[in-house]
Protein backbone atom coordinates (compact mmCIF):
# COMPACT_ATOMS: atom_id res chain seq x y z
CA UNK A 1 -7.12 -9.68 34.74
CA UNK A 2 -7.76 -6.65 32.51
CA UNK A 3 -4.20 -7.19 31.72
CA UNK A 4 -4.20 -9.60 29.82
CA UNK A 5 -7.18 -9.22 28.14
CA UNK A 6 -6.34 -6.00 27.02
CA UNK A 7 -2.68 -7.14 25.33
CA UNK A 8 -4.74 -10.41 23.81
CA UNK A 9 -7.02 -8.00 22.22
CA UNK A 10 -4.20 -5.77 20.70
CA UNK A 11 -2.15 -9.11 19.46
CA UNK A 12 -5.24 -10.72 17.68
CA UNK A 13 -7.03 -7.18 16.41
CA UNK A 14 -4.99 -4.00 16.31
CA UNK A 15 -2.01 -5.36 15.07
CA UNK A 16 -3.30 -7.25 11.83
CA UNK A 17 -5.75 -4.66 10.99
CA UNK A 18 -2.81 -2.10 11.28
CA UNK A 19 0.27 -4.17 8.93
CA UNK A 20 -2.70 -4.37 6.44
CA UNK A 21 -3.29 -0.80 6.54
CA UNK A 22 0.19 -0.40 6.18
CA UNK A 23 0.83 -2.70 3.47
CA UNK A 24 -2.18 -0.94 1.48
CA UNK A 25 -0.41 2.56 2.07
CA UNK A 26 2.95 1.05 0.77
CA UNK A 27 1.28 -0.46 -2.11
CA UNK A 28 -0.38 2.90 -3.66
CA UNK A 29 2.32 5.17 -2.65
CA UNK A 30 4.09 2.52 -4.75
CA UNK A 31 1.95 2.14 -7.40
CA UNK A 32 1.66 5.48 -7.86
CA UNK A 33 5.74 6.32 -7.73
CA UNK A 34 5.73 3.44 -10.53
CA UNK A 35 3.26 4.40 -12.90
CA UNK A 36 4.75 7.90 -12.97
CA UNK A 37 8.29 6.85 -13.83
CA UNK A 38 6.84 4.69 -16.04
CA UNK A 39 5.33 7.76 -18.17
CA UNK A 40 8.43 9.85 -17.14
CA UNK A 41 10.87 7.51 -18.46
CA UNK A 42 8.44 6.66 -21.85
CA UNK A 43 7.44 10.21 -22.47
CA UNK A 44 6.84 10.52 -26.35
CA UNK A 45 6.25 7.19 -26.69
CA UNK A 46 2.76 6.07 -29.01
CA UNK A 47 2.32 2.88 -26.93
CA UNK A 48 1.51 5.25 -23.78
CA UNK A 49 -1.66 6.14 -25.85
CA UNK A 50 -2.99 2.67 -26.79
CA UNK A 51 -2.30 1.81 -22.80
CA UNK A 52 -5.72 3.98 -22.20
């Protein structure tokens, strides 16, 4: 019986709370890849300054 307890458990807790982990590690590691092409890619620009 601990069985199935055990795999209901990891279905309804471990595996949402990990893809939203995951999906916040993808989403800064892509933020951050983003925001410096962005400045790579616009480097001398004067609208980079107003931006802050």
């Amino acid at each position: 019986m601990l069985g199935p307890i055990l795999i209901v458990l990891t279905l309804v807790i471990a595996f949402p709370i990990s893809f939203f982990v995951i999906g916040a590690v993808l989403s800064v590691l892509l933020g951050h890849s983003l925001t410096k092409e962005g400045e790579y890619m616009n480097e001398g620009s004067e609208l980079i300054e107003l931006n802050q």
